[in-house]
C-alpha atoms as a PDB file:
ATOM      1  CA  UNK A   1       0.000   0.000   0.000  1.00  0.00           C
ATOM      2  CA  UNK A   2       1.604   3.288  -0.834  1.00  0.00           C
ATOM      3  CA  UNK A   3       1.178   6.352   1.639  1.00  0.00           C
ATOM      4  CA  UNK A   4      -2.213   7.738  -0.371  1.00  0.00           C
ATOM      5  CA  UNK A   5      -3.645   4.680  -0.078  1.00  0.00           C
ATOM      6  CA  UNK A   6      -2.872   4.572   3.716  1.00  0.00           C
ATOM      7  CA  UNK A   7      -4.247   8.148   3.867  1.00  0.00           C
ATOM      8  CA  UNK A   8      -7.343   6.749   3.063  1.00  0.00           C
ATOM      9  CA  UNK A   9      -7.696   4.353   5.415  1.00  0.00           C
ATOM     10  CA  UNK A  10      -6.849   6.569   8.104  1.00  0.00           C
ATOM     11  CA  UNK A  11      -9.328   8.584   6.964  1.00  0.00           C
ATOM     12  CA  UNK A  12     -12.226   6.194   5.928  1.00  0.00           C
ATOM     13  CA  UNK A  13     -14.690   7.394   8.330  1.00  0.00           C
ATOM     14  CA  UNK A  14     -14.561  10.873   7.588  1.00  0.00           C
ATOM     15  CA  UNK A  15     -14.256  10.512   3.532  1.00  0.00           C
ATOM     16  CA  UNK A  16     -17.520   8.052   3.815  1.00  0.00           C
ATOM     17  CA  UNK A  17     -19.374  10.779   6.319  1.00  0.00           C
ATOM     18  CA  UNK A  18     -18.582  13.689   3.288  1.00  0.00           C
ATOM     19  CA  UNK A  19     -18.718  11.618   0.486  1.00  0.00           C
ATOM     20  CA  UNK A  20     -20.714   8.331   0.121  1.00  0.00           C
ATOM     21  CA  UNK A  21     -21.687   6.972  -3.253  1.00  0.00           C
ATOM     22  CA  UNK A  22     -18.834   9.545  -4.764  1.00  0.00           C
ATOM     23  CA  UNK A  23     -15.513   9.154  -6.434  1.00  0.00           C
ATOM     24  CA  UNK A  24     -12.731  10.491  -4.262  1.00  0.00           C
ATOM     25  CA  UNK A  25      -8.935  10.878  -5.472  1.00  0.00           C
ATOM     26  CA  UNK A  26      -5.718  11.673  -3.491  1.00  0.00           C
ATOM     27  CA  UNK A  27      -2.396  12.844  -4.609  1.00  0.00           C
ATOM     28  CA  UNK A  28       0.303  13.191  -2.017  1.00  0.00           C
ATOM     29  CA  UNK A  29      -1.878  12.497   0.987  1.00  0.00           C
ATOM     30  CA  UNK A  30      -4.489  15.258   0.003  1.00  0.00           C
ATOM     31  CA  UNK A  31      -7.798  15.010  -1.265  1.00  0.00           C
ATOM     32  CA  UNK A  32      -7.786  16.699  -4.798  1.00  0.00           C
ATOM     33  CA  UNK A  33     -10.780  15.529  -6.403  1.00  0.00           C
ATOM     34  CA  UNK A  34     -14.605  14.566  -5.781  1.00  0.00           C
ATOM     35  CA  UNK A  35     -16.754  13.524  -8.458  1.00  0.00           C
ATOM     36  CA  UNK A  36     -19.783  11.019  -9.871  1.00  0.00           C
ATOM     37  CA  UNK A  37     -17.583   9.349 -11.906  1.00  0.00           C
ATOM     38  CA  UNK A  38     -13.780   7.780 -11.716  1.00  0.00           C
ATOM     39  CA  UNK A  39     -13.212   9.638 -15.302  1.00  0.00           C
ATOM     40  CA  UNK A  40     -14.059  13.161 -14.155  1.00  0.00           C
ATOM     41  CA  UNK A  41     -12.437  12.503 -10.272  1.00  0.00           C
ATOM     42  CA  UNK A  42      -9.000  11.046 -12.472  1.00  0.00           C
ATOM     43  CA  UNK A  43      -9.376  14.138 -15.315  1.00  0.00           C
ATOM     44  CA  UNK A  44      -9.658  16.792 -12.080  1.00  0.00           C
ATOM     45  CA  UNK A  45      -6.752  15.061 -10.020  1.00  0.00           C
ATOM     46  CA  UNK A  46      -4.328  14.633 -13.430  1.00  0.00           C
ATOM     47  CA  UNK A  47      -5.315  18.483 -14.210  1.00  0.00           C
ATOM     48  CA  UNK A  48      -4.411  19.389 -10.528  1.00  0.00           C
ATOM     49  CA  UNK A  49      -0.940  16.530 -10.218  1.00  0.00           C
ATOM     50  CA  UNK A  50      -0.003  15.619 -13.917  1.00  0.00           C
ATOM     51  CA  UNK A  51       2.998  13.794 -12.792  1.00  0.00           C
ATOM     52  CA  UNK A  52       1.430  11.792 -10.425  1.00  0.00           C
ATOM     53  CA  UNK A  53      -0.774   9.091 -10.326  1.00  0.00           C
ATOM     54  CA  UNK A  54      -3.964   9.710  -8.228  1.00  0.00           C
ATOM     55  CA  UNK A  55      -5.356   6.881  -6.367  1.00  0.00           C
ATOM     56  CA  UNK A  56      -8.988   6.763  -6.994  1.00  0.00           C
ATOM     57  CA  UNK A  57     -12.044   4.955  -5.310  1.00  0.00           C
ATOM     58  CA  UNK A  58     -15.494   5.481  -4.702  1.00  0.00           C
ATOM     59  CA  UNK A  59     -16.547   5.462  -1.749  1.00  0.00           C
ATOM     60  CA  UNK A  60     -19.202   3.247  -0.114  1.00  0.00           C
ATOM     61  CA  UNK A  61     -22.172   4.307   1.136  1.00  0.00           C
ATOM     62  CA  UNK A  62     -23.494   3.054   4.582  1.00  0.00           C
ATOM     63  CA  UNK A  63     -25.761   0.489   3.341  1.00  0.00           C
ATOM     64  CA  UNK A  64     -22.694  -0.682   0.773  1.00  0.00           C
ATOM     65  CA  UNK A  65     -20.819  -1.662   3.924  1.00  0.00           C
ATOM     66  CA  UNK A  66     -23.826  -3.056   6.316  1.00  0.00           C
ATOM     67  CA  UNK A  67     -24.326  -5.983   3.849  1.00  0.00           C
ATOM     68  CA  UNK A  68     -20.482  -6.749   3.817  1.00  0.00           C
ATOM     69  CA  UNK A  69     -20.329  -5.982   7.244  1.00  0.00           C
ATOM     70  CA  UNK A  70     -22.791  -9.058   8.204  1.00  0.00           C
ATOM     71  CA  UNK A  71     -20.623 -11.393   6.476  1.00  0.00           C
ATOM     72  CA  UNK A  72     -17.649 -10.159   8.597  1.00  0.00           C
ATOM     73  CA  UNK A  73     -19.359 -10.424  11.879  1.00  0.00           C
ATOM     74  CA  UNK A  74     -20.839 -13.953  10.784  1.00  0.00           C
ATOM     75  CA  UNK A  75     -16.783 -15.077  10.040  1.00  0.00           C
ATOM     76  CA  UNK A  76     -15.659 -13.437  13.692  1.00  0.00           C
ATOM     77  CA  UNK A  77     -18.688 -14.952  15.336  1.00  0.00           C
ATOM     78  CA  UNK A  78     -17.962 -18.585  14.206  1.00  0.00           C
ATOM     79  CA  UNK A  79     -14.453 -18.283  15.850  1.00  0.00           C
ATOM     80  CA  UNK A  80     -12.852 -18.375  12.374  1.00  0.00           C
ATOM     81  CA  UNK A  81     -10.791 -15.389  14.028  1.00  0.00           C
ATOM     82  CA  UNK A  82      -9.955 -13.574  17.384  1.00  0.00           C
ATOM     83  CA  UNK A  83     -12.157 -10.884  17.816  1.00  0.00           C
ATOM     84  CA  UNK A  84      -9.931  -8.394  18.976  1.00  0.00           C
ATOM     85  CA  UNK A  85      -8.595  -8.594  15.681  1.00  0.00           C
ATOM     86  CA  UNK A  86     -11.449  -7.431  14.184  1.00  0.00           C
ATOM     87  CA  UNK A  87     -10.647  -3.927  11.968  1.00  0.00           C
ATOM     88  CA  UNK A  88     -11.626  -0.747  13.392  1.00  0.00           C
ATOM     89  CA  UNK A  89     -14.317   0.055  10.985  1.00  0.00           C
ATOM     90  CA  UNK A  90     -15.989  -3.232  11.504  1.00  0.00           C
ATOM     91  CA  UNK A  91     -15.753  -3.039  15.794  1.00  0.00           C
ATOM     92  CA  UNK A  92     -17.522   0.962  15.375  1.00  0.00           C
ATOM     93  CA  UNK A  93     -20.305  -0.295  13.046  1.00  0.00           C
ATOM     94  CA  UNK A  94     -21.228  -3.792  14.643  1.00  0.00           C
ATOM     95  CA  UNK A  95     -21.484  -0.841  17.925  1.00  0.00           C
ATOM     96  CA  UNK A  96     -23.746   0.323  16.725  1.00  0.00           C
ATOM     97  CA  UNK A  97     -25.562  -2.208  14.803  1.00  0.00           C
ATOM     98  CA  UNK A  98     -25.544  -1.607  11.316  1.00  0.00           C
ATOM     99  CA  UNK A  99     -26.102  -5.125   9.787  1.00  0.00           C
ATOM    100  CA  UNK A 100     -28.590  -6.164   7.025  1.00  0.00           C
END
């Protein structure tokens, strides 16, 4: 994983609070583009960092992750792992009960 990549996993929570259901892309560990599409988030970010490569994603809405989210918590819950090595992410939403 490079370091924008890593900046976006620090910063999951907050990019899926702003900006569910849109493209995001980083450049240097700084958001640079938001967008409908991964096209017009990639054309913004190349316009703003030609010489870099963004790193692009959409982000998931709430309900994108509950579904996935139930599948986790089904795989922790059989014992197929420890649970205090659940991720972050997945401890704060089973909290507070977002599951299909």
């Amino acid at each position: 994983m490079d370091k924008d990549d890593l900046w976006v996993v620090e910063h999951f929570g907050e990019l899926v609070t702003k900006y569910a259901g849109k493209y995001v892309a980083v450049v240097n560990e700084t958001l640079v583009a938001v967008g409908d599409s991964r096209k017009e988030v990639e054309e913004k970010a190349r316009a703003i960092a030609p010489d870099k490569m963004p790193s692009v994603m959409r982000i998931p809405r709430e309900e994108d992750m509950a579904c996935l989210l139930r599948t986790d918590v089904n795989h922790f819950a059989t014992g197929a792992q420890d649970i205090r090595n659940m991720p972050p992410l997945l401890k704060e939403r089973v909290g507070r009960r977002i599951l299909c």
